[in-house]
C-alpha atoms as a PDB file:
ATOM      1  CA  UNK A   1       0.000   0.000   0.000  1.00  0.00           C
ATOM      2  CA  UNK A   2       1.440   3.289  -1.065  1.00  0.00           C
ATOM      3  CA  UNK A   3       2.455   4.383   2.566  1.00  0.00           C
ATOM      4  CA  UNK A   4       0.915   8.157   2.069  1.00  0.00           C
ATOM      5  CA  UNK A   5      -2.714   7.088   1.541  1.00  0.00           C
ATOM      6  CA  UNK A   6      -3.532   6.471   4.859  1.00  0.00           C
ATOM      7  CA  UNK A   7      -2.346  10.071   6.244  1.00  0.00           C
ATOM      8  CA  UNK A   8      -3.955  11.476   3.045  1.00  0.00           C
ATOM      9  CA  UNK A   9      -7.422   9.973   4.748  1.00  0.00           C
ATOM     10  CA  UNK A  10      -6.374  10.905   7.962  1.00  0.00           C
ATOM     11  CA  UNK A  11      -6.275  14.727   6.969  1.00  0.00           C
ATOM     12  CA  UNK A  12      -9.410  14.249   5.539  1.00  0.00           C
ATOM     13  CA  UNK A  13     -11.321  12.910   8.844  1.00  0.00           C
ATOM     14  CA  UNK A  14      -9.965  16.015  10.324  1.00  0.00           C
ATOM     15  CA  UNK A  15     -10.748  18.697   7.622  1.00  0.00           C
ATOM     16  CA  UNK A  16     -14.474  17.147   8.304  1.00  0.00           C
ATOM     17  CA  UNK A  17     -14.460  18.216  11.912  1.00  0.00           C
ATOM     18  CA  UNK A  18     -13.743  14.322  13.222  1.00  0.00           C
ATOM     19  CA  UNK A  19     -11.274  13.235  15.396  1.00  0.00           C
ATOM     20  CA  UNK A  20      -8.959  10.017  14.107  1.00  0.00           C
ATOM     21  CA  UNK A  21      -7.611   9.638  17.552  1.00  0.00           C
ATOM     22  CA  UNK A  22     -11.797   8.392  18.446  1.00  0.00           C
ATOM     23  CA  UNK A  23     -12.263   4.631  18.998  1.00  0.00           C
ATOM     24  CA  UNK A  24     -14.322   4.579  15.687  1.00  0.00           C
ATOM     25  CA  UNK A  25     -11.742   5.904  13.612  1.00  0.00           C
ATOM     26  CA  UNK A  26      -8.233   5.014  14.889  1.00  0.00           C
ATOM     27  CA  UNK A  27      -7.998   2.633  12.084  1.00  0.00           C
ATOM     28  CA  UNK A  28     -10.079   4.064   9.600  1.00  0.00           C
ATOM     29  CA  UNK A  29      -7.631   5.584   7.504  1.00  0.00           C
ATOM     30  CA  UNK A  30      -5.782   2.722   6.909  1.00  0.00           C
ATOM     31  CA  UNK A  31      -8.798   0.680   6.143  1.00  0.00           C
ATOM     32  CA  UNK A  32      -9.842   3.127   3.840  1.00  0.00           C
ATOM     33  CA  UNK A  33      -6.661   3.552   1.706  1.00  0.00           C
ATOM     34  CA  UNK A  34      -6.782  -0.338   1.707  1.00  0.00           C
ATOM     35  CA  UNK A  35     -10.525   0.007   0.464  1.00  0.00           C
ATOM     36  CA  UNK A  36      -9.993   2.774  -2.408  1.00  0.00           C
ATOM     37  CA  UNK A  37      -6.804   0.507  -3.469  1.00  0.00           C
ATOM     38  CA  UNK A  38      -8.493  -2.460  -3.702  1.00  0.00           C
ATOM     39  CA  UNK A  39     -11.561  -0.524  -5.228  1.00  0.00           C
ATOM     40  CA  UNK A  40      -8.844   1.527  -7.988  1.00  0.00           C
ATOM     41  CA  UNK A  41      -6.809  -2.038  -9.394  1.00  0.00           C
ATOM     42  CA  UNK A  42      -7.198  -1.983 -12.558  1.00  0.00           C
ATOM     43  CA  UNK A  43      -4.790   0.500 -13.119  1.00  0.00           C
ATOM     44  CA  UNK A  44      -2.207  -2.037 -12.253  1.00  0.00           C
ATOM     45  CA  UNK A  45      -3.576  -4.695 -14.387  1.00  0.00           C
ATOM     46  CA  UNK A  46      -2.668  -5.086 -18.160  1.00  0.00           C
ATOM     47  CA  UNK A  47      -5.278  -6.107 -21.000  1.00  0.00           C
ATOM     48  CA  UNK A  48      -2.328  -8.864 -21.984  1.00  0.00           C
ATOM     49  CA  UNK A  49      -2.055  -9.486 -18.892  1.00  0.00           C
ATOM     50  CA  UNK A  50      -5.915 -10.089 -18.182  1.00  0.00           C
ATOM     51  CA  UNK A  51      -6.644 -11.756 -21.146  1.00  0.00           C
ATOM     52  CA  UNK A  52      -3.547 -14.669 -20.889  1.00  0.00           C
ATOM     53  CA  UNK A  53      -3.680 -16.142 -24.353  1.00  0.00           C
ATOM     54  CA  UNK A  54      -6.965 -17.375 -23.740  1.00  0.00           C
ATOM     55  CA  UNK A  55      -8.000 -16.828 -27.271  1.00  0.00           C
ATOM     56  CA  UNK A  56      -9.323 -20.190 -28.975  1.00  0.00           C
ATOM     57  CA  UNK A  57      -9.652 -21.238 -32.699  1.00  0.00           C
ATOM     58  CA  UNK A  58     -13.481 -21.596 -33.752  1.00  0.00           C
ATOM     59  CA  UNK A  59     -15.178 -21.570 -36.958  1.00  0.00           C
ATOM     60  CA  UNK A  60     -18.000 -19.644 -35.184  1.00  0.00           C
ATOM     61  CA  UNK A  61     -19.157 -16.381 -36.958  1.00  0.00           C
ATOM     62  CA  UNK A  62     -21.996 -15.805 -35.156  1.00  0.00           C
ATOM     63  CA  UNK A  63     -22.550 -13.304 -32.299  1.00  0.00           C
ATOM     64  CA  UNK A  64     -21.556 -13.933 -28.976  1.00  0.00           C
ATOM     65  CA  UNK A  65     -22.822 -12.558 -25.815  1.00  0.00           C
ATOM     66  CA  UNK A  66     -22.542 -12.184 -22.507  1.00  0.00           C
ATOM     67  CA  UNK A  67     -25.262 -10.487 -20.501  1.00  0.00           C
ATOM     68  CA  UNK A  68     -25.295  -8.794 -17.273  1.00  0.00           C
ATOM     69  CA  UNK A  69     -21.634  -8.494 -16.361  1.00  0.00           C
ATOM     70  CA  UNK A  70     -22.115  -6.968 -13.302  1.00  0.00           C
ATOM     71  CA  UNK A  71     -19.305  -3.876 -12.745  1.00  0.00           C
ATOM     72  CA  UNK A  72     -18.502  -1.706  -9.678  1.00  0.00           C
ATOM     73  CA  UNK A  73     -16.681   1.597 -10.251  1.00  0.00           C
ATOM     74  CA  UNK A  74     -15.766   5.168  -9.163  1.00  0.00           C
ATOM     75  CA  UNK A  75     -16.960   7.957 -10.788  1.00  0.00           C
ATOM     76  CA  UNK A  76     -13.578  10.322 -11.097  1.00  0.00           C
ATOM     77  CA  UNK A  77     -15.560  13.267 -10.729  1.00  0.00           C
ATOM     78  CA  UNK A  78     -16.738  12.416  -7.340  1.00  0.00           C
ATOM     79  CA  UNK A  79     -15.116   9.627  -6.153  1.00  0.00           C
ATOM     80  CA  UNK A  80     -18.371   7.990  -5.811  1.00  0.00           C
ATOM     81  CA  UNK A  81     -19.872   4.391  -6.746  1.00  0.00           C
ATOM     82  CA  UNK A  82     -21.472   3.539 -10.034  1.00  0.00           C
ATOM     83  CA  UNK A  83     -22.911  -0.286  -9.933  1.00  0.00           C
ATOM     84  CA  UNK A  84     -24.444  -2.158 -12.702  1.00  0.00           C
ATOM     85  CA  UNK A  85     -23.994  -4.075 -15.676  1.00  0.00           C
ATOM     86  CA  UNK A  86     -22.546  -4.690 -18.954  1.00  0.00           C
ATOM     87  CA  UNK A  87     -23.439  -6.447 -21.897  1.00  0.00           C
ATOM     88  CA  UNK A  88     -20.846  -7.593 -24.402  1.00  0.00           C
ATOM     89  CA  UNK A  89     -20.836  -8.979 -27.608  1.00  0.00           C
ATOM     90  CA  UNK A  90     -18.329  -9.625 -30.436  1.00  0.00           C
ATOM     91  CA  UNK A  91     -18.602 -11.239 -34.053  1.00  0.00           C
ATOM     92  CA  UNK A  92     -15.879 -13.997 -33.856  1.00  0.00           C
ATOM     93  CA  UNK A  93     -13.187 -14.126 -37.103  1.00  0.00           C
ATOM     94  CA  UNK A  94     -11.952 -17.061 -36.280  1.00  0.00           C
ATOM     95  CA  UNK A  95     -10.810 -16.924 -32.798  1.00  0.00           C
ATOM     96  CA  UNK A  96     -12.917 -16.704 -29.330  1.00  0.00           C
ATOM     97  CA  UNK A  97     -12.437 -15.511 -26.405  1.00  0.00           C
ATOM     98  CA  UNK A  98     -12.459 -17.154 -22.899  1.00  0.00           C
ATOM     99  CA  UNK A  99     -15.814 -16.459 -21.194  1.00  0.00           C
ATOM    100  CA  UNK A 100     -14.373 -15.250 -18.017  1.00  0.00           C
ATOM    101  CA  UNK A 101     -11.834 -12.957 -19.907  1.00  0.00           C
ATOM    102  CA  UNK A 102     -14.568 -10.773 -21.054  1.00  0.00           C
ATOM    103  CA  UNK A 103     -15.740  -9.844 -17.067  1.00  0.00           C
ATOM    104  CA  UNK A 104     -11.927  -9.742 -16.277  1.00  0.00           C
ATOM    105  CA  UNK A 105     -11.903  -7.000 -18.961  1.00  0.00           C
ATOM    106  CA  UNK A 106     -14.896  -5.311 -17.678  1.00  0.00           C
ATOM    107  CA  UNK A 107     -13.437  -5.375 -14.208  1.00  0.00           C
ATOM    108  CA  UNK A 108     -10.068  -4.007 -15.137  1.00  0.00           C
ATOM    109  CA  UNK A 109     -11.544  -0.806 -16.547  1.00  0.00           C
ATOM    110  CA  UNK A 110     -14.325  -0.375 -14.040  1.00  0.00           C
ATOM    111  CA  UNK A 111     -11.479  -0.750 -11.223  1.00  0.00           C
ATOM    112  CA  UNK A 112     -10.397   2.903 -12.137  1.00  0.00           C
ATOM    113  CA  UNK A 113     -11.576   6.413 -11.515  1.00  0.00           C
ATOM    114  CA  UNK A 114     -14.039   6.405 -14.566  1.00  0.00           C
ATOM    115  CA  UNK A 115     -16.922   8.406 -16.187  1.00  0.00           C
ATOM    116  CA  UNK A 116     -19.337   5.699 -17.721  1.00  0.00           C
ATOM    117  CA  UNK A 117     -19.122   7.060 -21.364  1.00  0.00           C
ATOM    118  CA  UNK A 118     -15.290   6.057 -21.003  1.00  0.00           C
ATOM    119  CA  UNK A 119     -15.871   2.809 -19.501  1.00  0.00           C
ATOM    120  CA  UNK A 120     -18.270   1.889 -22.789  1.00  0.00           C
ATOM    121  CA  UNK A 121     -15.408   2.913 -25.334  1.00  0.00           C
ATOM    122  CA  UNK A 122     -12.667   1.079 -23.414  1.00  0.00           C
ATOM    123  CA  UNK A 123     -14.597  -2.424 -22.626  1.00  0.00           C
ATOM    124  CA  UNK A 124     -15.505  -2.467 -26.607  1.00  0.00           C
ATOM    125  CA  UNK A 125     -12.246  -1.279 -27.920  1.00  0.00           C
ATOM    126  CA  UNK A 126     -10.096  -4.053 -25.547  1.00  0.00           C
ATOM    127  CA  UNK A 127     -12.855  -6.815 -27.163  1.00  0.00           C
ATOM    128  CA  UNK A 128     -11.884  -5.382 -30.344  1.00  0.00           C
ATOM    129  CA  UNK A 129      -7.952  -5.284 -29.884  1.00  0.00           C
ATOM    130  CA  UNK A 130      -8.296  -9.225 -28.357  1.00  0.00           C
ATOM    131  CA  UNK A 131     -10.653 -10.617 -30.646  1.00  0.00           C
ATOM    132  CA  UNK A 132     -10.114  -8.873 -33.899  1.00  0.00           C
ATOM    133  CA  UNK A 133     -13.705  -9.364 -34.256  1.00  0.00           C
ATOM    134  CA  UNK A 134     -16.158  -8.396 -37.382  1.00  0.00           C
ATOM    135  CA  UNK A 135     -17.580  -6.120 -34.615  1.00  0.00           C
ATOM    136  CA  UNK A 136     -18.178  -5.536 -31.057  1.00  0.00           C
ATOM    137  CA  UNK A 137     -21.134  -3.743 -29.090  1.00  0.00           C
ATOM    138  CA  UNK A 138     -21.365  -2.997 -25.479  1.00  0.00           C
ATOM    139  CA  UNK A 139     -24.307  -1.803 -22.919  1.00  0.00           C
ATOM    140  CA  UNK A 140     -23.900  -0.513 -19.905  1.00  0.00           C
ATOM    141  CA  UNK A 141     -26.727   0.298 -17.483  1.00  0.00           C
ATOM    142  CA  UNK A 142     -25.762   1.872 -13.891  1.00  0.00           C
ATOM    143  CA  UNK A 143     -26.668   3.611 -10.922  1.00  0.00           C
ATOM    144  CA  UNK A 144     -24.377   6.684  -9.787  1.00  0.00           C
ATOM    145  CA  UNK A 145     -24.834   7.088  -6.593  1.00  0.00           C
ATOM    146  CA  UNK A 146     -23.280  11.169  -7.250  1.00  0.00           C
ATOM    147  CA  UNK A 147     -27.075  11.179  -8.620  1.00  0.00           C
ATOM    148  CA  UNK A 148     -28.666   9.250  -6.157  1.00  0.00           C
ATOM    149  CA  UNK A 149     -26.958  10.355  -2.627  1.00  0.00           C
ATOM    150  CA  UNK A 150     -26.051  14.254  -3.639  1.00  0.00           C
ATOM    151  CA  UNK A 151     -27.112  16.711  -5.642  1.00  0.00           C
ATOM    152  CA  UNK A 152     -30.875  15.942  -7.618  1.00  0.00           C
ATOM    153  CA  UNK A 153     -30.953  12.657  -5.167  1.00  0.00           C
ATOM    154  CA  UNK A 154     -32.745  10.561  -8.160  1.00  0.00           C
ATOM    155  CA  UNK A 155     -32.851   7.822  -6.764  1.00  0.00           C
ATOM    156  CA  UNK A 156     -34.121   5.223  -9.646  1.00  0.00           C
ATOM    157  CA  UNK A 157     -32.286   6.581 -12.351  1.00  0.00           C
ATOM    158  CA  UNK A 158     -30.386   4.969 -14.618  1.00  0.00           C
ATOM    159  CA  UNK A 159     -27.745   5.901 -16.999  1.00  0.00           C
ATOM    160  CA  UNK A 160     -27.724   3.636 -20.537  1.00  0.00           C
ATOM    161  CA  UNK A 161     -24.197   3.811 -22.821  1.00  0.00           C
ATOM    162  CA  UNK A 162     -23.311   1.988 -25.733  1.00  0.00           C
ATOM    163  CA  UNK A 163     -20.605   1.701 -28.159  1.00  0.00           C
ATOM    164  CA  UNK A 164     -21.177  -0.442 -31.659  1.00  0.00           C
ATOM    165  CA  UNK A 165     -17.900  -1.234 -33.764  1.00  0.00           C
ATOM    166  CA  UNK A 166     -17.142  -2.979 -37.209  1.00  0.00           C
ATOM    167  CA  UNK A 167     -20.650  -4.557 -38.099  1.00  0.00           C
ATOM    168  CA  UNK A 168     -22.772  -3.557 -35.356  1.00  0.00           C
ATOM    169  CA  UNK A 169     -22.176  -0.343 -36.316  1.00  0.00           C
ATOM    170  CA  UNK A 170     -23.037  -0.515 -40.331  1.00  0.00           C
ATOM    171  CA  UNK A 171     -25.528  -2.903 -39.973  1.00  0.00           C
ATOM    172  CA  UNK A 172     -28.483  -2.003 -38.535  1.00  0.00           C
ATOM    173  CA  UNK A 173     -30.060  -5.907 -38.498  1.00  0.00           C
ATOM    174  CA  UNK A 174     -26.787  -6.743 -36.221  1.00  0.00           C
ATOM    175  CA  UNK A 175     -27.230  -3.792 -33.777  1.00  0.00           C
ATOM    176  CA  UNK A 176     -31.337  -5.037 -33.522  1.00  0.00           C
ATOM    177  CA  UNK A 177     -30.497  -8.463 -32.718  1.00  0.00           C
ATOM    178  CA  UNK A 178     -28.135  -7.643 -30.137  1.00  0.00           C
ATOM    179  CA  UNK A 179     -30.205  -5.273 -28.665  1.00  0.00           C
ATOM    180  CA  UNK A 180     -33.090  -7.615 -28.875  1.00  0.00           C
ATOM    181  CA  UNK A 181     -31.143 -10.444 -27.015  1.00  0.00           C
ATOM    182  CA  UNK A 182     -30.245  -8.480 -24.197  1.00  0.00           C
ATOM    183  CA  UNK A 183     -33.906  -6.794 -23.772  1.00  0.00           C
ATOM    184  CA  UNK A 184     -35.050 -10.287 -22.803  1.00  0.00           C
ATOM    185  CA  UNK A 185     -32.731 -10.417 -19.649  1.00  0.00           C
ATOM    186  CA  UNK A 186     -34.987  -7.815 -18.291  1.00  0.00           C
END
């Protein structure tokens, strides 16, 4: 753990009026550098690293999904959760990916400080890099809680992001059918 952190929070219980030195809090500050480390890893993960050759020959060319990815991350204006889920497809050319890669991917971008239009681009460009797939598309819906616990306090709102590449992008009867699919998880 990057040995500053903890004083960092420290400074901050004070500068809120609170006293570290209280039962309550004598450990909080380490606790909570441990937390926002733990909560910030993907920055020391790489996409080679994440992904570990687990691309497989196929003669598949038809779309592949996976739904509901769930993702946790920080919103880098606020420093404040956004929680939901992704939904990934790609159009295999020849090679596919290993199922778990794809949430490993989606983890190691949502584990930084993040704005969720960012988070869309980056999941559906690393698919692309990976896979070299005829196209890629990616949903995600969350829940910021910088809209929910401050501010306009909305609670049941959600924001919706997508990025289309390759041939969900030019063709429209792609983009509908992967849209379709992951309507029916709902």
């Amino acid at each position: 753990m990057n040995p500053l952190l903890p004083n960092h929070y420290r400074e901050i219980l004070l500068g809120l009026g609170e006293d570290p030195e209280r039962e309550g809090l004598l450990d909080t500050p380490k606790r909570a550098a441990k937390a926002m480390q733990y909560l910030c890893n993907g920055y020391e993960k790489t996409l080679e690293e994440v992904v570990n050759g687990a691309l497989f020959s196929s003669d598949s060319d038809e779309m592949v999904i996976v739904k509901d990815v769930e993702l946790y991350s920080l919103c880098e204006h606020h420093l404040l959760p956004f929680i939901g889920k992704a939904h990934v497809a790609y159009i295999p050319t020849g090679k596919v990916l290993g199922l778990s890669k794809i949430a490993r991917i989606v983890d190691m971008y949502a584990r930084r400080l993040q704005i969720q239009e960012n988070l869309t681009r980056q999941i559906a460009s690393a698919i692309e890099e990976v896979t070299q797939a005829a196209g890629v598309a990616v949903v995600i819906e969350a829940q910021h809680m910088c809209m929910m616990m401050r501010g306009v306090e909305k609670q049941n709102s959600v924001m919706s992001t997508s990025v289309m590449l390759g041939a969900f992008r030019a063709s429209y009867n792609t983009r509908h059918e992967f849209l379709q699919l992951i309507a029916r998880s709902k």
